[in-house]
N, C-alpha and C. Protein backbone atom coordinates (compact mmCIF):
# COMPACT_ATOMS: atom_id res chain seq x y z
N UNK A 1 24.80 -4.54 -8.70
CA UNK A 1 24.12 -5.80 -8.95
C UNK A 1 23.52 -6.28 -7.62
N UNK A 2 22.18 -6.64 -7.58
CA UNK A 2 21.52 -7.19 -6.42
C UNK A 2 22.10 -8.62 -6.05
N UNK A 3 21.85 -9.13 -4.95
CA UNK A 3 22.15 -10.66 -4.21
C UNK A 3 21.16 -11.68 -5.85
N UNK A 4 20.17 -11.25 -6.28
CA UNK A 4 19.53 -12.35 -7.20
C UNK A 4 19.86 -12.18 -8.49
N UNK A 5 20.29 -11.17 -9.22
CA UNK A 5 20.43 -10.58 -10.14
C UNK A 5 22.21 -11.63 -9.93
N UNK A 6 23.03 -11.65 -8.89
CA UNK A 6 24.15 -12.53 -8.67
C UNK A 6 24.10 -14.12 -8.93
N UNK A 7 23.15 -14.40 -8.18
CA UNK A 7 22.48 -15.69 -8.10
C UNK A 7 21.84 -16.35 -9.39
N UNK A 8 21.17 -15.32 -10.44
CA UNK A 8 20.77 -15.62 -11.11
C UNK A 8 21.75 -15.68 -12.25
N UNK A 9 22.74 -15.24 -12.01
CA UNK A 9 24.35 -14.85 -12.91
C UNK A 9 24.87 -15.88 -12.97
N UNK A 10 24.94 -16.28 -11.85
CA UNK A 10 25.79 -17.59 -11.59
C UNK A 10 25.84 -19.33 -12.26
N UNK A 11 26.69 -19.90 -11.58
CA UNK A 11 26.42 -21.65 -12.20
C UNK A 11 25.25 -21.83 -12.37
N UNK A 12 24.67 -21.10 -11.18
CA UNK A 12 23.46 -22.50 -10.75
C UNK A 12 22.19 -21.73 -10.99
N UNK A 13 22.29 -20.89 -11.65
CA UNK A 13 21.11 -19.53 -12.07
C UNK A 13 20.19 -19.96 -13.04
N UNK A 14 20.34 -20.79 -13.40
CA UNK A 14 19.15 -22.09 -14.46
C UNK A 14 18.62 -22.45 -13.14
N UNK A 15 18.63 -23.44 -12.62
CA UNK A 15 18.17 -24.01 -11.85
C UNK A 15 17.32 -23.05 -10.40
N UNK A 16 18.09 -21.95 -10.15
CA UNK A 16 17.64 -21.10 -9.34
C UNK A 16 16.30 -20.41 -9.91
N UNK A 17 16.36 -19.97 -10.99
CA UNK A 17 15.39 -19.84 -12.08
C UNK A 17 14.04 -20.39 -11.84
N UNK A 18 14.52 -21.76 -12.35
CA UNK A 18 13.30 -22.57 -12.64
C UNK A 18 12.58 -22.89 -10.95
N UNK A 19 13.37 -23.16 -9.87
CA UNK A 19 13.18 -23.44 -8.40
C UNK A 19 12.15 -22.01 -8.13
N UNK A 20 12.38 -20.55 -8.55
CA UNK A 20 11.53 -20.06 -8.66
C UNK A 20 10.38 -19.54 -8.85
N UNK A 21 10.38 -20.16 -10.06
CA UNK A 21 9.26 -20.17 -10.88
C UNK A 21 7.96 -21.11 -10.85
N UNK A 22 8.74 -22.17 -10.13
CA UNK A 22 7.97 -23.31 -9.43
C UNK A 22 7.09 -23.02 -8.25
N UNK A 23 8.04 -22.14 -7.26
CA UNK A 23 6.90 -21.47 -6.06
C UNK A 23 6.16 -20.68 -6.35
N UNK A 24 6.50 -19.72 -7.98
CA UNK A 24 5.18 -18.59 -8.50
C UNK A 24 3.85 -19.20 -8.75
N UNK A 25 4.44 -20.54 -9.26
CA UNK A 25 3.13 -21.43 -9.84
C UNK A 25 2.52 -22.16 -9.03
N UNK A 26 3.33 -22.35 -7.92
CA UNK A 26 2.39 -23.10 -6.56
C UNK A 26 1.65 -21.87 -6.44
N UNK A 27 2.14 -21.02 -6.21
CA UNK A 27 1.58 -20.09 -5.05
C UNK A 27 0.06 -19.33 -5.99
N UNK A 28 0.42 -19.21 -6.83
CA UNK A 28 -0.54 -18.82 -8.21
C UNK A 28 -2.01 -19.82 -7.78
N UNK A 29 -1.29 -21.43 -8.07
CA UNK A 29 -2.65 -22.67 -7.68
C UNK A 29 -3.48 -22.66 -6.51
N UNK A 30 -2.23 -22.19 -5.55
CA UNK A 30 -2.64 -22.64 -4.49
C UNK A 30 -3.44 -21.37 -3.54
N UNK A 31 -3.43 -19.78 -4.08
CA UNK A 31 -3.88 -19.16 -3.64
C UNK A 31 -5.54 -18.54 -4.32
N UNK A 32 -5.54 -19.55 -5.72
CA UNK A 32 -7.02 -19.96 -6.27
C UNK A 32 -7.63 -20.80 -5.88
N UNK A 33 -7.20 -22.02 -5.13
CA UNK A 33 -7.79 -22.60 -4.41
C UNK A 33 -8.36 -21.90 -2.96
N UNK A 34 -7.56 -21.45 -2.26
CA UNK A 34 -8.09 -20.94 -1.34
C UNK A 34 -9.28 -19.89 -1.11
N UNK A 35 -9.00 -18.71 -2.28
CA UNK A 35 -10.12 -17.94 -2.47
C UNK A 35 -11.04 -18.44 -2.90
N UNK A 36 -11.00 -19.58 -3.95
CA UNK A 36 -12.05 -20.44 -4.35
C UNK A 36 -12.87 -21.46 -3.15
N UNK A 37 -12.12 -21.49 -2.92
CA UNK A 37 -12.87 -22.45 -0.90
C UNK A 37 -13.69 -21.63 -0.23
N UNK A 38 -13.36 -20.04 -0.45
CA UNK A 38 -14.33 -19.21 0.35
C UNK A 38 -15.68 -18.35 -0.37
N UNK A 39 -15.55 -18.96 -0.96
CA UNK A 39 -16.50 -18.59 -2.22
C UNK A 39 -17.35 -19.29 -2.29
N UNK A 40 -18.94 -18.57 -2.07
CA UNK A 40 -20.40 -19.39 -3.06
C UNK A 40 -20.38 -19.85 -4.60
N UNK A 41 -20.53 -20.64 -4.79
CA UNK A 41 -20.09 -20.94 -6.21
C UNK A 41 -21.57 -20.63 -6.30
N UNK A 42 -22.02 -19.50 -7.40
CA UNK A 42 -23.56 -19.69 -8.04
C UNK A 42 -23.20 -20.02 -9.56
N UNK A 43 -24.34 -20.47 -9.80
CA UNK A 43 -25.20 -21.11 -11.24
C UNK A 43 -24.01 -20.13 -12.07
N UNK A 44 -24.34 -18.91 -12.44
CA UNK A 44 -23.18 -17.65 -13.15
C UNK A 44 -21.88 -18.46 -13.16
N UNK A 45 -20.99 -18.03 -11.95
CA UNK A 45 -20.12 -18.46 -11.66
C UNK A 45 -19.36 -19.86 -12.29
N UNK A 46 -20.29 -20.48 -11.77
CA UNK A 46 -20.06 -21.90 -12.61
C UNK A 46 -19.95 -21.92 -13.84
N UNK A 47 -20.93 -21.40 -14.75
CA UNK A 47 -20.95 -21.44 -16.28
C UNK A 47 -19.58 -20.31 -16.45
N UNK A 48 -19.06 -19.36 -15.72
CA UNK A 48 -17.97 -18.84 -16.12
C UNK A 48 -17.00 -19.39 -16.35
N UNK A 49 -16.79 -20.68 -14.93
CA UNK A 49 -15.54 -21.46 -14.84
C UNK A 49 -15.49 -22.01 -15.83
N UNK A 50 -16.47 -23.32 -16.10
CA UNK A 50 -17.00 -24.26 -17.16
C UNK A 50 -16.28 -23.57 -18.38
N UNK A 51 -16.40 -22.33 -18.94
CA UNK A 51 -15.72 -22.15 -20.02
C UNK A 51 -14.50 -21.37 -19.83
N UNK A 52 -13.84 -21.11 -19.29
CA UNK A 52 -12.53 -20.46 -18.82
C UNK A 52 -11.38 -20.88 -19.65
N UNK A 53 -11.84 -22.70 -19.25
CA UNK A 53 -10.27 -23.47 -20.26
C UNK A 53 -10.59 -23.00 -22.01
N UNK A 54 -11.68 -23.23 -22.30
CA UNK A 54 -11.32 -23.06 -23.58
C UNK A 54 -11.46 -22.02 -24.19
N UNK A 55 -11.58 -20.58 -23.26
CA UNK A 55 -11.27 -19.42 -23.61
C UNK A 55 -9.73 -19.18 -23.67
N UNK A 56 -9.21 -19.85 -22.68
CA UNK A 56 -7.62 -19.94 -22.21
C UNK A 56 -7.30 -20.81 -23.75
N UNK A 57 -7.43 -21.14 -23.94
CA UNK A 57 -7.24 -22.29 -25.27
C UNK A 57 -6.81 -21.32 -26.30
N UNK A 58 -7.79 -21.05 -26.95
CA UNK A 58 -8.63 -20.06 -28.05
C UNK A 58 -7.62 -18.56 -27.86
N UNK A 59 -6.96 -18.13 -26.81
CA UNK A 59 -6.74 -16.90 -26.93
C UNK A 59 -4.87 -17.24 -26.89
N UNK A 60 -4.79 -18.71 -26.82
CA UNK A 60 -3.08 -19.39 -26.79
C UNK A 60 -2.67 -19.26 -28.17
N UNK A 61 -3.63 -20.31 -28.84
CA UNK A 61 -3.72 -20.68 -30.20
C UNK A 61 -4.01 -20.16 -31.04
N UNK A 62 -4.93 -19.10 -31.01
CA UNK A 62 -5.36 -18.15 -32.26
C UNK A 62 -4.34 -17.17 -33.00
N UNK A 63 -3.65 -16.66 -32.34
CA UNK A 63 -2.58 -15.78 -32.78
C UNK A 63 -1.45 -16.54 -33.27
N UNK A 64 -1.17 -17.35 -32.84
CA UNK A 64 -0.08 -18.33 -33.50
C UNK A 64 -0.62 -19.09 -34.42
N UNK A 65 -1.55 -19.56 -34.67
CA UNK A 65 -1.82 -19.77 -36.31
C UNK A 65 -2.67 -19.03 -36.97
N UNK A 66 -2.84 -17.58 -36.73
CA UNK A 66 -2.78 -16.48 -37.45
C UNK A 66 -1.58 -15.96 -38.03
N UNK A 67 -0.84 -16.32 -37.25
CA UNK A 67 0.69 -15.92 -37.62
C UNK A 67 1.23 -16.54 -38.81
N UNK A 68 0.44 -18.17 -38.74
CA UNK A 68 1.15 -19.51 -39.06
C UNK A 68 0.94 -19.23 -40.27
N UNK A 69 -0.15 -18.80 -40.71
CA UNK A 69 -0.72 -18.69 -42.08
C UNK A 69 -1.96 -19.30 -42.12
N UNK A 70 -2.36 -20.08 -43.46
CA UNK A 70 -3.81 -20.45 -44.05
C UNK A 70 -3.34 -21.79 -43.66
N UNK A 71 -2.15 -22.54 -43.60
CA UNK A 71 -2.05 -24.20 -43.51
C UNK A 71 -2.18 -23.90 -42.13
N UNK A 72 -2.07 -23.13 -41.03
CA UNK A 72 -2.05 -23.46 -39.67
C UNK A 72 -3.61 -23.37 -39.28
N UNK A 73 -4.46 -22.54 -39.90
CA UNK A 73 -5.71 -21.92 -39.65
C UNK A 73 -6.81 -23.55 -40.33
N UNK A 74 -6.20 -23.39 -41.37
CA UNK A 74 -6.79 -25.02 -41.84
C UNK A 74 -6.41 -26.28 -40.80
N UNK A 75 -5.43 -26.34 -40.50
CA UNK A 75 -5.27 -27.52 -39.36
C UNK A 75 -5.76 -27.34 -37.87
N UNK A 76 -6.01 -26.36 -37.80
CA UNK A 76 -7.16 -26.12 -36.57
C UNK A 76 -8.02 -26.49 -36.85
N UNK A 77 -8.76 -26.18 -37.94
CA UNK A 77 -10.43 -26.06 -38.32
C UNK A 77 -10.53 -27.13 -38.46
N UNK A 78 -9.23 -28.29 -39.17
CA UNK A 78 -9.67 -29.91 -39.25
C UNK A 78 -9.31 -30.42 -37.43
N UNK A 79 -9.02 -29.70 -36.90
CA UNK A 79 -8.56 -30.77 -35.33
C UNK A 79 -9.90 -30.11 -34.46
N UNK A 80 -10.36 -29.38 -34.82
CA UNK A 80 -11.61 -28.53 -34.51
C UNK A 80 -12.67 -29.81 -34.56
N UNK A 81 -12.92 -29.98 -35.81
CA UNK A 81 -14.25 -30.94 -36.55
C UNK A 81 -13.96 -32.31 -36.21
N UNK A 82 -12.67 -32.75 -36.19
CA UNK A 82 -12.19 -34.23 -35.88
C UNK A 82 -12.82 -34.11 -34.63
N UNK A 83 -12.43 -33.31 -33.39
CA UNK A 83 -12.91 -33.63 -32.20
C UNK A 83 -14.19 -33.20 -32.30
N UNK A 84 -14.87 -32.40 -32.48
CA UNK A 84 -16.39 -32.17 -32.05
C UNK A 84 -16.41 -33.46 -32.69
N UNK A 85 -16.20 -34.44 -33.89
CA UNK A 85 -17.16 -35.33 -33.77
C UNK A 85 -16.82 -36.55 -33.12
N UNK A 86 -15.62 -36.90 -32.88
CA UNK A 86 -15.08 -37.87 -32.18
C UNK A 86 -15.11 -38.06 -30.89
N UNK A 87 -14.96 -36.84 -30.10
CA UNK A 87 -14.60 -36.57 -28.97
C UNK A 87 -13.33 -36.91 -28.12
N UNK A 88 -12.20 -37.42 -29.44
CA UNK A 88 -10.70 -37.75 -29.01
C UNK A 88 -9.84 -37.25 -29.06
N UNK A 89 -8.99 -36.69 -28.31
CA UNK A 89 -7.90 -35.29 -28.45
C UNK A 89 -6.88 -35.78 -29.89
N UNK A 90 -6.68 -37.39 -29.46
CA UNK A 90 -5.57 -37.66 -30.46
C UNK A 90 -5.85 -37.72 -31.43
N UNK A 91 -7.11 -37.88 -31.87
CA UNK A 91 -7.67 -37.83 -33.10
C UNK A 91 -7.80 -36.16 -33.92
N UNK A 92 -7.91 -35.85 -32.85
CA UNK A 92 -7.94 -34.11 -33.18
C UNK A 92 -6.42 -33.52 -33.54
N UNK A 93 -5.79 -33.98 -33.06
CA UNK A 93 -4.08 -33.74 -32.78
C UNK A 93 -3.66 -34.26 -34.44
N UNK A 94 -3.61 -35.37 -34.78
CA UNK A 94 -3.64 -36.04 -36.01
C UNK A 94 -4.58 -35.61 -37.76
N UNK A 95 -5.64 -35.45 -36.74
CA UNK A 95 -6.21 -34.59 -38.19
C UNK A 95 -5.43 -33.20 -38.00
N UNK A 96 -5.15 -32.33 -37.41
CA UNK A 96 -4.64 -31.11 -37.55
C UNK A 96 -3.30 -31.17 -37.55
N UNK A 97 -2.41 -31.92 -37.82
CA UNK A 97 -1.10 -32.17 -38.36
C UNK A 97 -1.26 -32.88 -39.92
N UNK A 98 -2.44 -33.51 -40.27
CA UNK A 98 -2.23 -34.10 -41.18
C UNK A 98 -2.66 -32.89 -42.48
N UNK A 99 -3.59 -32.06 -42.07
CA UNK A 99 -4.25 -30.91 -42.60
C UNK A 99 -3.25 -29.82 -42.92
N UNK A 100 -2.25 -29.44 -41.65
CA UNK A 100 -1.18 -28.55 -42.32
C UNK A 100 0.00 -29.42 -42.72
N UNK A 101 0.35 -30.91 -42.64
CA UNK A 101 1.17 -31.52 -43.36
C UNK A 101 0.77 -31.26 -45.14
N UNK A 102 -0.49 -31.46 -45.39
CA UNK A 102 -0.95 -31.65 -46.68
C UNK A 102 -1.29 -29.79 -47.33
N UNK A 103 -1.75 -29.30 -46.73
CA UNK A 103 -1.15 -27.74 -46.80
C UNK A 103 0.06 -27.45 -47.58
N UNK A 104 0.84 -27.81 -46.34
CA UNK A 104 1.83 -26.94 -47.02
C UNK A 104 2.87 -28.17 -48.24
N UNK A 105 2.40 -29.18 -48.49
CA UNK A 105 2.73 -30.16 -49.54
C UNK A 105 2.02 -29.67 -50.52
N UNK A 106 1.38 -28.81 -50.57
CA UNK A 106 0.65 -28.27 -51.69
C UNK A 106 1.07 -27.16 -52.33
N UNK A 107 1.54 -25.99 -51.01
CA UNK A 107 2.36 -24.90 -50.98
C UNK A 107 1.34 -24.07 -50.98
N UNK A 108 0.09 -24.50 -50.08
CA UNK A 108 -1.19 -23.15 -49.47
C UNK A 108 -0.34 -22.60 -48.13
């Protein structure tokens, strides 16, 4: 057994854990920032970033309410349309709970 593989055994191996995982994710932010500081941002570039999050979105969510079934795929498509026309997350959040609430009260 290694010194972390011990550590991580131990009482305090939750917490050692998570204290870890915390510097992966600094270090993750903080070493995109930096390469990003040395970087020309062109026109390209930009429109790459610009859509990044909601590729990151789209590739979270899709498989899990593919998984979910037709009431999960329907409560997207209504939290989908709520926000394009609203432009309010909570409003989007609410229609797509209310869409697979009424789903599966139906038994789709």
């Amino acid at each position: 057994m290694t010194a972390l593989e011990g550590l991580l055994a131990g009482p305090a191996g939750d917490y050692v854990a998570v204290a870890l995982m915390t510097v992966a994710t600094y270090l993750c932010r903080a070493s995109g920032i930096v390469f990003m500081s040395r970087m020309r941002i062109t026109p390209r570039i930009e429109r790459a970033l610009r859509a990044l999050p909601g590729s990151i979105v789209i590739a979270t969510i899709l498989p899990v309410a593919a998984q979910a079934g037709f009431s999960a795929i329907l409560g997207l498509a209504a939290a989908i349309a709520v926000m394009t026309v609203t432009r309010i997350e909570l409003a989007g959040v609410a229609a797509g709970l209310a869409a697979v609430s009424l789903a599966r009260l139906v038994g789709l």
